[in-house]
PDB file of N, CA and C in Angstrom:
ATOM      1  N   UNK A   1      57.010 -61.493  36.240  1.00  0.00           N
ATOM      2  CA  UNK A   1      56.088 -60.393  36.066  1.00  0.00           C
ATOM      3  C   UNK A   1      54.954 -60.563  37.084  1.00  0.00           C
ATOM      4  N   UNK A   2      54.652 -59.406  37.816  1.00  0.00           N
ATOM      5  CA  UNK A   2      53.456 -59.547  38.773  1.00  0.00           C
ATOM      6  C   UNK A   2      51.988 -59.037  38.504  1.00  0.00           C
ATOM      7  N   UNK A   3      51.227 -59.471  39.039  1.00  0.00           N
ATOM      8  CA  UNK A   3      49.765 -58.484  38.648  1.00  0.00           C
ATOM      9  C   UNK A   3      49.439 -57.876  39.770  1.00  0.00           C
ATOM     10  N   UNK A   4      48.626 -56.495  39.410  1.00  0.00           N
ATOM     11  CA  UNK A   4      48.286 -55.771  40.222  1.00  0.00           C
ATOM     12  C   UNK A   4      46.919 -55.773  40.794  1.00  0.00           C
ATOM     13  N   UNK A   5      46.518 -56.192  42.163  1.00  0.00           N
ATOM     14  CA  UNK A   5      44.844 -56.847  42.179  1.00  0.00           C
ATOM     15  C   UNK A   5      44.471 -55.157  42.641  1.00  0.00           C
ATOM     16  N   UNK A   6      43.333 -55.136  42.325  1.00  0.00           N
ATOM     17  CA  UNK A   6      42.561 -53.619  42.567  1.00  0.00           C
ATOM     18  C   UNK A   6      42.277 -53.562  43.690  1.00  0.00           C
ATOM     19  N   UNK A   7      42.284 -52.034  44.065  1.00  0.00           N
ATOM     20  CA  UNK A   7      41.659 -52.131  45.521  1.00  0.00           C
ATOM     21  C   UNK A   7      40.009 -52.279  46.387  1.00  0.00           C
ATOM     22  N   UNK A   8      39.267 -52.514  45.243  1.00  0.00           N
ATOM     23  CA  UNK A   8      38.069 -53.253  45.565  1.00  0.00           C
ATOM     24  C   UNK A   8      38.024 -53.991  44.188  1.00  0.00           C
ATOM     25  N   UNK A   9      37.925 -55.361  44.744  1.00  0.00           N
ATOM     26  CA  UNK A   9      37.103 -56.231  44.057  1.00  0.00           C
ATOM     27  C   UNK A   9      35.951 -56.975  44.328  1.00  0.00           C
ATOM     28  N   UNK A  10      35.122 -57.548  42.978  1.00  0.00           N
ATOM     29  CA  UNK A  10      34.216 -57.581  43.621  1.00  0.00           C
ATOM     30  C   UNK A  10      34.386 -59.221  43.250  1.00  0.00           C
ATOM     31  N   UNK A  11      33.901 -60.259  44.255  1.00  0.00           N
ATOM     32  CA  UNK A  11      35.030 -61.042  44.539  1.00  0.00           C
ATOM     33  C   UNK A  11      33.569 -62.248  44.993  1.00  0.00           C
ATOM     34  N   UNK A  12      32.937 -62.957  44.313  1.00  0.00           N
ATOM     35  CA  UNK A  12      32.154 -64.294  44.827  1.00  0.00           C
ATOM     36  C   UNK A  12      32.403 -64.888  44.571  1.00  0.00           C
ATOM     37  N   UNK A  13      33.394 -65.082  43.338  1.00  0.00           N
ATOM     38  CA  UNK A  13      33.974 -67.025  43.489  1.00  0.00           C
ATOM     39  C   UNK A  13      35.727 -66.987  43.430  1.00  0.00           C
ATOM     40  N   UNK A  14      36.405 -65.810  44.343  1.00  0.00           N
ATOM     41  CA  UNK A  14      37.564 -65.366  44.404  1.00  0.00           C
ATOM     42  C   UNK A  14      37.453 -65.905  45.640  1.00  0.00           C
ATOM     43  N   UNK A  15      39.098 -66.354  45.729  1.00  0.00           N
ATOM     44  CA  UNK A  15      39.527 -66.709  47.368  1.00  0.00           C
ATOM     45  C   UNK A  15      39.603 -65.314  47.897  1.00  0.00           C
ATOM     46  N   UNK A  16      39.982 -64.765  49.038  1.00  0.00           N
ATOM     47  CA  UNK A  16      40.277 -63.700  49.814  1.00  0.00           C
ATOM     48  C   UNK A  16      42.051 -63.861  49.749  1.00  0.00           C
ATOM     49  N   UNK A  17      42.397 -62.577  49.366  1.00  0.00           N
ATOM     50  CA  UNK A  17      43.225 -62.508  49.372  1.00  0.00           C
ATOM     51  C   UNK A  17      43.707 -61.797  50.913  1.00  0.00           C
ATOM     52  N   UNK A  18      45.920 -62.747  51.089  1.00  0.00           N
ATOM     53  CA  UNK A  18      45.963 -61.861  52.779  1.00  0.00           C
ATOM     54  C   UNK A  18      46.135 -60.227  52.645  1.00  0.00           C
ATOM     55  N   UNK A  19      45.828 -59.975  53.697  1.00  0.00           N
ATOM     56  CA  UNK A  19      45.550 -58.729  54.025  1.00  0.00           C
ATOM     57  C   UNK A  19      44.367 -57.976  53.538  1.00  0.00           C
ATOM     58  N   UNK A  20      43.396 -58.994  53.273  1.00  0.00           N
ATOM     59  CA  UNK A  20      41.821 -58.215  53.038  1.00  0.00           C
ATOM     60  C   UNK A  20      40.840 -59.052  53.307  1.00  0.00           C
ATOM     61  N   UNK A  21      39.670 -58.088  53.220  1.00  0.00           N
ATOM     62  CA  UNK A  21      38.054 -58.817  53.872  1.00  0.00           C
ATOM     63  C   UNK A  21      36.957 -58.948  53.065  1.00  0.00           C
ATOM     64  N   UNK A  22      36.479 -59.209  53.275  1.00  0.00           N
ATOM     65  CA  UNK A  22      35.179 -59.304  52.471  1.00  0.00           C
ATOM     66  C   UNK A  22      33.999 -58.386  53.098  1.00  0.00           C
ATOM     67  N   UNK A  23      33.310 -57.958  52.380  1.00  0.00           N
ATOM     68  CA  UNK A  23      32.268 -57.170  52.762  1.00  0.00           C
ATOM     69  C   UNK A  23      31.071 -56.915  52.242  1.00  0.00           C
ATOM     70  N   UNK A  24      29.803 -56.974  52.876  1.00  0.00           N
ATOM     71  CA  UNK A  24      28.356 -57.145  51.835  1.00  0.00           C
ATOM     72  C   UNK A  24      28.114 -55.687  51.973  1.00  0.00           C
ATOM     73  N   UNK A  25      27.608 -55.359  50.654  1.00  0.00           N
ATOM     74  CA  UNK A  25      27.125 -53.845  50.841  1.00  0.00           C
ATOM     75  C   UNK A  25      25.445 -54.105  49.771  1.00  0.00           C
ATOM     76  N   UNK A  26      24.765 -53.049  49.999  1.00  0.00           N
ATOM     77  CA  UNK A  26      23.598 -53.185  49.431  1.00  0.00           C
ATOM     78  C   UNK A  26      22.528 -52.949  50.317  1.00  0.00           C
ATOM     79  N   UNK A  27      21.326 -52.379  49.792  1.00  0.00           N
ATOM     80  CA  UNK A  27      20.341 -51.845  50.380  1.00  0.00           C
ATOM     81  C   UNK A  27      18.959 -53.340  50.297  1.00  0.00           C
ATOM     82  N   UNK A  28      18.703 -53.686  49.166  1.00  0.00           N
ATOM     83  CA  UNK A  28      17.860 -54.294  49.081  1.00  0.00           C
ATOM     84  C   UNK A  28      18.925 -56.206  48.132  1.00  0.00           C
ATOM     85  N   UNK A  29      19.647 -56.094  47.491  1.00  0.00           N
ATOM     86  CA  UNK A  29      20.402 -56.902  46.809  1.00  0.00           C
ATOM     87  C   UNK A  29      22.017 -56.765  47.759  1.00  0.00           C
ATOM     88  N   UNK A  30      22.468 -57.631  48.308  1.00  0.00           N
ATOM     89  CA  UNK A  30      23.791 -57.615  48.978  1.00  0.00           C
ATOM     90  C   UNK A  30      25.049 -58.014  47.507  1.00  0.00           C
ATOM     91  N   UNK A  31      25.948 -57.220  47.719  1.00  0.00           N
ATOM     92  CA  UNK A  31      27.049 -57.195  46.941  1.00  0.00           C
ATOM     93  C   UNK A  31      28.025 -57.361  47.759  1.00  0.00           C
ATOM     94  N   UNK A  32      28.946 -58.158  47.508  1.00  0.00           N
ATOM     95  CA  UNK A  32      30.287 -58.919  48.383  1.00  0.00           C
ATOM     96  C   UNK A  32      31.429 -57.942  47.140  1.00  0.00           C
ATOM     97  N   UNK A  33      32.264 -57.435  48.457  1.00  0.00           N
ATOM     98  CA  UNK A  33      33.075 -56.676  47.992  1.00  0.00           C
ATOM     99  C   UNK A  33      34.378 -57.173  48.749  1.00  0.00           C
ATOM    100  N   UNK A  34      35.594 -57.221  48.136  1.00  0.00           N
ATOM    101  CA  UNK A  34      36.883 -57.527  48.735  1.00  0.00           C
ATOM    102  C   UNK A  34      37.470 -56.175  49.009  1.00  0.00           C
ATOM    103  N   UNK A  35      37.948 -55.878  50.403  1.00  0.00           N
ATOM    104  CA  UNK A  35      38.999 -54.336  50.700  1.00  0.00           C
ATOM    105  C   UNK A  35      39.980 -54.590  51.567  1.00  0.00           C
ATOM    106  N   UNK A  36      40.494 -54.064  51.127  1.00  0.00           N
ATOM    107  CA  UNK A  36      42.325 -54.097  52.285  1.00  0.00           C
ATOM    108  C   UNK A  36      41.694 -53.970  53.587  1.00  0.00           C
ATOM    109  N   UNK A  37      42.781 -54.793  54.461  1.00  0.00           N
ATOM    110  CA  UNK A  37      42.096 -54.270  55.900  1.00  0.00           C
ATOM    111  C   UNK A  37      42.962 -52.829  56.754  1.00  0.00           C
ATOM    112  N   UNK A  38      43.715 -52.580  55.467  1.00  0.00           N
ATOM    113  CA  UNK A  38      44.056 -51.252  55.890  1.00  0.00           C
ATOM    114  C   UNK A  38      43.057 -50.482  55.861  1.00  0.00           C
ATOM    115  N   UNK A  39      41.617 -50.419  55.506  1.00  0.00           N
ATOM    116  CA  UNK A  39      40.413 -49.725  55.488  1.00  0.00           C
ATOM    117  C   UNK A  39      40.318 -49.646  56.848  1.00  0.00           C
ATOM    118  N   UNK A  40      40.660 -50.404  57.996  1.00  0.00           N
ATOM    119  CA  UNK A  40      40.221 -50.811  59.131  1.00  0.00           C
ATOM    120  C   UNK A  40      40.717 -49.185  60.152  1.00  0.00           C
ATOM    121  N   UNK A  41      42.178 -48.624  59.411  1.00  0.00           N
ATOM    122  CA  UNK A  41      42.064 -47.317  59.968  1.00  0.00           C
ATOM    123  C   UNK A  41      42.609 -46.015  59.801  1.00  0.00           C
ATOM    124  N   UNK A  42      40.690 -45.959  58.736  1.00  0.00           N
ATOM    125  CA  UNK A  42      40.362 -44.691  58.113  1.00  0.00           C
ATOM    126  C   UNK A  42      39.094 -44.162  59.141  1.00  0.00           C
ATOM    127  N   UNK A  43      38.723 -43.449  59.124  1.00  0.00           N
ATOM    128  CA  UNK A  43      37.850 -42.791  60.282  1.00  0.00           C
ATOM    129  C   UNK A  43      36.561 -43.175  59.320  1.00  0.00           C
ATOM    130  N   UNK A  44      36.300 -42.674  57.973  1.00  0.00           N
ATOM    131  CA  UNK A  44      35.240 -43.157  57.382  1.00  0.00           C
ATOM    132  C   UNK A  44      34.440 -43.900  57.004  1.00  0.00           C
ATOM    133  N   UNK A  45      36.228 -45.460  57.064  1.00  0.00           N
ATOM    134  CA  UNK A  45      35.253 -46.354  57.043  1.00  0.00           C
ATOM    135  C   UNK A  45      34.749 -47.157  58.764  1.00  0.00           C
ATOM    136  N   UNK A  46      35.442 -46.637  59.147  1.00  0.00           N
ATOM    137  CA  UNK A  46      34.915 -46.961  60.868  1.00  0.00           C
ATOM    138  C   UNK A  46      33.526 -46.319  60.851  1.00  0.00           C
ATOM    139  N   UNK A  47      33.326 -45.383  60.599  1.00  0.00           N
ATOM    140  CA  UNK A  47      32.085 -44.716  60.512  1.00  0.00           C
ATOM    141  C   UNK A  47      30.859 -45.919  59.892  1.00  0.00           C
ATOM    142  N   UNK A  48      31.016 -46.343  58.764  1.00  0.00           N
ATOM    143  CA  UNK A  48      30.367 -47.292  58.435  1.00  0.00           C
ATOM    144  C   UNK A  48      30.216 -48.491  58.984  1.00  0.00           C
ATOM    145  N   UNK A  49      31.242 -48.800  59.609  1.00  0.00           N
ATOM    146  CA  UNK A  49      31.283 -50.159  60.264  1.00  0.00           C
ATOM    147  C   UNK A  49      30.725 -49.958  61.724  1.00  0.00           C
ATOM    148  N   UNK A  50      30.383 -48.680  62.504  1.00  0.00           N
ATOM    149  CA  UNK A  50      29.536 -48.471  63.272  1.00  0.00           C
ATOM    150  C   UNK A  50      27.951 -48.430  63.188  1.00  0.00           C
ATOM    151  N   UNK A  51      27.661 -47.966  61.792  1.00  0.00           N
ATOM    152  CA  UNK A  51      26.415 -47.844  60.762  1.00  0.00           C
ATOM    153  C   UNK A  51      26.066 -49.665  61.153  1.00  0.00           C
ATOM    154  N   UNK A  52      27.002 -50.579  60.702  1.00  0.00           N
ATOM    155  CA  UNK A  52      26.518 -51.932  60.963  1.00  0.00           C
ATOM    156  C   UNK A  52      26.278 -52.218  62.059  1.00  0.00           C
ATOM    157  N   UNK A  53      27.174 -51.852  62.839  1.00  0.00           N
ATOM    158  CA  UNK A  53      26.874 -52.799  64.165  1.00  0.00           C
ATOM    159  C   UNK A  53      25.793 -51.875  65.001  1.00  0.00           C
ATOM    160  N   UNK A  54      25.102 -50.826  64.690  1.00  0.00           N
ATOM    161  CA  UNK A  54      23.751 -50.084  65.638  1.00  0.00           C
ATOM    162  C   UNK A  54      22.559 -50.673  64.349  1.00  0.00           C
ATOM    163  N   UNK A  55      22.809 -51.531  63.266  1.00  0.00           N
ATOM    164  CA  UNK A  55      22.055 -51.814  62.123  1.00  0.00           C
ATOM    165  C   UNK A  55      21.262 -53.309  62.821  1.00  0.00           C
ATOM    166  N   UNK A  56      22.957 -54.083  62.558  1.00  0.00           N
ATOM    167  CA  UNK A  56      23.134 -55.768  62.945  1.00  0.00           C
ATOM    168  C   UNK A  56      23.676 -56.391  64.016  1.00  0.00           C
ATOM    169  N   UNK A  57      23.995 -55.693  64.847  1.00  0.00           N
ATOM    170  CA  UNK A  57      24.696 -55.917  66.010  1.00  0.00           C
ATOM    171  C   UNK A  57      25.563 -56.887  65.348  1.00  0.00           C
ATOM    172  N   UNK A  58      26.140 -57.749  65.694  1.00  0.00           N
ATOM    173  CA  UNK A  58      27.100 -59.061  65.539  1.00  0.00           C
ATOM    174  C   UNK A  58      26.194 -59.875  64.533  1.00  0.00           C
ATOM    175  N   UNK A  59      25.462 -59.578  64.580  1.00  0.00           N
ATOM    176  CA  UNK A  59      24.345 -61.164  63.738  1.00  0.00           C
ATOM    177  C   UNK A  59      24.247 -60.578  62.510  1.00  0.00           C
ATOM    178  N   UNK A  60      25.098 -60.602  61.196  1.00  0.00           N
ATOM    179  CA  UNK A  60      25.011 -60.149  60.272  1.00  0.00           C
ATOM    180  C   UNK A  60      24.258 -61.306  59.186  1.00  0.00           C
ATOM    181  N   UNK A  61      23.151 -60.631  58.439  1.00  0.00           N
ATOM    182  CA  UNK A  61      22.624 -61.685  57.973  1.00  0.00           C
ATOM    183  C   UNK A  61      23.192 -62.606  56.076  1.00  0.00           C
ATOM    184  N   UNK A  62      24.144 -62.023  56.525  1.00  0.00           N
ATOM    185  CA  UNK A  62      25.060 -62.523  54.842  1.00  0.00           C
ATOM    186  C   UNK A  62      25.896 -63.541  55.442  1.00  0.00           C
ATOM    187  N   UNK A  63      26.595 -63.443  56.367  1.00  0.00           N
ATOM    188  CA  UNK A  63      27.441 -64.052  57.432  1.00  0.00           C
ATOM    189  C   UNK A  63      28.471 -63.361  57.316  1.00  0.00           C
ATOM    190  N   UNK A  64      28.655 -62.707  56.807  1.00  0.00           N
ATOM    191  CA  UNK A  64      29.899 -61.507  57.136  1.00  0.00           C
ATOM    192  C   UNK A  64      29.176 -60.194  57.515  1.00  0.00           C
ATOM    193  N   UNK A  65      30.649 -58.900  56.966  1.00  0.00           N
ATOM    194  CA  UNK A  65      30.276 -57.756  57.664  1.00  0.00           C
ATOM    195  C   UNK A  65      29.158 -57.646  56.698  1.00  0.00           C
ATOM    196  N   UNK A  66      28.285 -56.795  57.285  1.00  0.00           N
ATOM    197  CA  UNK A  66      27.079 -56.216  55.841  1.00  0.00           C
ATOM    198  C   UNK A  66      26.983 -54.494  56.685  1.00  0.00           C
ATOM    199  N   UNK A  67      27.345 -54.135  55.102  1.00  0.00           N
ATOM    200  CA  UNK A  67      27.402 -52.751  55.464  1.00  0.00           C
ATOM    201  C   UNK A  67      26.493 -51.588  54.821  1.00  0.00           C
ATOM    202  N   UNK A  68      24.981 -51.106  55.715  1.00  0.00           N
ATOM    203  CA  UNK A  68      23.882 -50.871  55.437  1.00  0.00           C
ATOM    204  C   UNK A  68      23.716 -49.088  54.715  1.00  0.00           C
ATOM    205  N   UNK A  69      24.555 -49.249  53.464  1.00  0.00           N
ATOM    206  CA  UNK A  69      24.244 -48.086  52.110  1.00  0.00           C
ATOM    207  C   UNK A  69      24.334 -48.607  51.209  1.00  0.00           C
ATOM    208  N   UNK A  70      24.329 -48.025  50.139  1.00  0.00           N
ATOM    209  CA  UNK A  70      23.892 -47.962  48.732  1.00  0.00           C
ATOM    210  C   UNK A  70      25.398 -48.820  48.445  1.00  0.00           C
ATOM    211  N   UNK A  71      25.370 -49.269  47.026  1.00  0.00           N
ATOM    212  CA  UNK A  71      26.503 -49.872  46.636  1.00  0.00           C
ATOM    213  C   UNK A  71      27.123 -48.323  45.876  1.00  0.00           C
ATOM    214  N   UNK A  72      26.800 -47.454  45.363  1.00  0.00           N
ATOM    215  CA  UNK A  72      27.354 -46.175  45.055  1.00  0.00           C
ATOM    216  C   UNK A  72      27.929 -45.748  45.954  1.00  0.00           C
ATOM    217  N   UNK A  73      27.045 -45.748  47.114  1.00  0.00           N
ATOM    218  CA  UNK A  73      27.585 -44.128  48.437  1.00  0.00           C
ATOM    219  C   UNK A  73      28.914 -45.189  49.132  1.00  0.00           C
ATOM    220  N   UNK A  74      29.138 -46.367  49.068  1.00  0.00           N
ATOM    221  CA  UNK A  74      30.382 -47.214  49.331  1.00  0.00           C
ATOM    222  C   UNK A  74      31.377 -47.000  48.200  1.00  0.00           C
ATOM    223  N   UNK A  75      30.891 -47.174  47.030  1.00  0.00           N
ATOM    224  CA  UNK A  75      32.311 -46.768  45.930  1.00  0.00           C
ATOM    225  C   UNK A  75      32.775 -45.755  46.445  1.00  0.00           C
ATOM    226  N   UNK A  76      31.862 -44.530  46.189  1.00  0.00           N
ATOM    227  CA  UNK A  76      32.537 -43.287  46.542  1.00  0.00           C
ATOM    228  C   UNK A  76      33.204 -43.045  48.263  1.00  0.00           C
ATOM    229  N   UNK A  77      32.901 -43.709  48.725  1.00  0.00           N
ATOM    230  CA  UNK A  77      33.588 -43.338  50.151  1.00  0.00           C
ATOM    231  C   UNK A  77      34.862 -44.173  49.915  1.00  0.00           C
ATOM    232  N   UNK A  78      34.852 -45.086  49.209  1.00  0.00           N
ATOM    233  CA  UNK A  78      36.175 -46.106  49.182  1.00  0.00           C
ATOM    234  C   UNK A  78      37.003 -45.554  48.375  1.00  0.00           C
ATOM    235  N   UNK A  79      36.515 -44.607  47.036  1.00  0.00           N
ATOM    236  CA  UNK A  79      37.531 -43.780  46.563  1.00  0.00           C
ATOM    237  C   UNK A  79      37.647 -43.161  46.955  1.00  0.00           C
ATOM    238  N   UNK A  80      37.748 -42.498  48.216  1.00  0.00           N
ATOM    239  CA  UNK A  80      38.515 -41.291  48.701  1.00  0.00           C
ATOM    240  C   UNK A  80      39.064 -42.189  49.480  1.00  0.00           C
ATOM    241  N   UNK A  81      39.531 -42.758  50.138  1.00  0.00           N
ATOM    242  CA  UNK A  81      40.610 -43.753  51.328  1.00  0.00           C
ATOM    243  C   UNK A  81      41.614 -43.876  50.517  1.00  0.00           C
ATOM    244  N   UNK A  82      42.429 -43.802  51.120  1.00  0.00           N
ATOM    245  CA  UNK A  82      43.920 -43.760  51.183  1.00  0.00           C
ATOM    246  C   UNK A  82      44.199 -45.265  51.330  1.00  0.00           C
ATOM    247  N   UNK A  83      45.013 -46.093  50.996  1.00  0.00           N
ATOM    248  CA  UNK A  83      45.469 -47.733  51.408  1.00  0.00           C
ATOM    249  C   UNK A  83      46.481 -47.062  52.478  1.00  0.00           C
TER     250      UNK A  83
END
């Protein structure tokens, strides 16, 4: 019997599972979120991941990606993506 892992989890004392990333989202409190890296090509979330890098350039201060909206306006963009 298998289990089915969700397509965001929210994931701080979870290994990374293959084929996904980790990601900080949050405005003032950073939230580490796990997503397929099939996110990698949706136009929307490229959109965001451009939002970071004119934010943080490369020097992200979580040490991963940190991706600069709300932890809401990320749910909802992640429920509309397609895997």
């Amino acid at each position: 019997m298998g289990f089915r892992l969700p397509r965001i989890a929210n994931a701080k004392t979870l290994d990374i599972p293959k084929g996904y990333f980790a990601v900080y989202v949050g405005e003032s409190q950073k939230k580490r979120f796990v997503v397929p890296i099939s996110y990698l090509n949706q136009p929307l979330f490229l959109d965001l991941l451009s939002q970071a890098e004119e934010e943080f350039g490369y020097n992200h201060p979580m040490g991963g990606i940190t991706i600069p909206c709300s932890e809401d306006a990320f749910l909802d963009l992640t429920s509309r993506l397609s895997v």
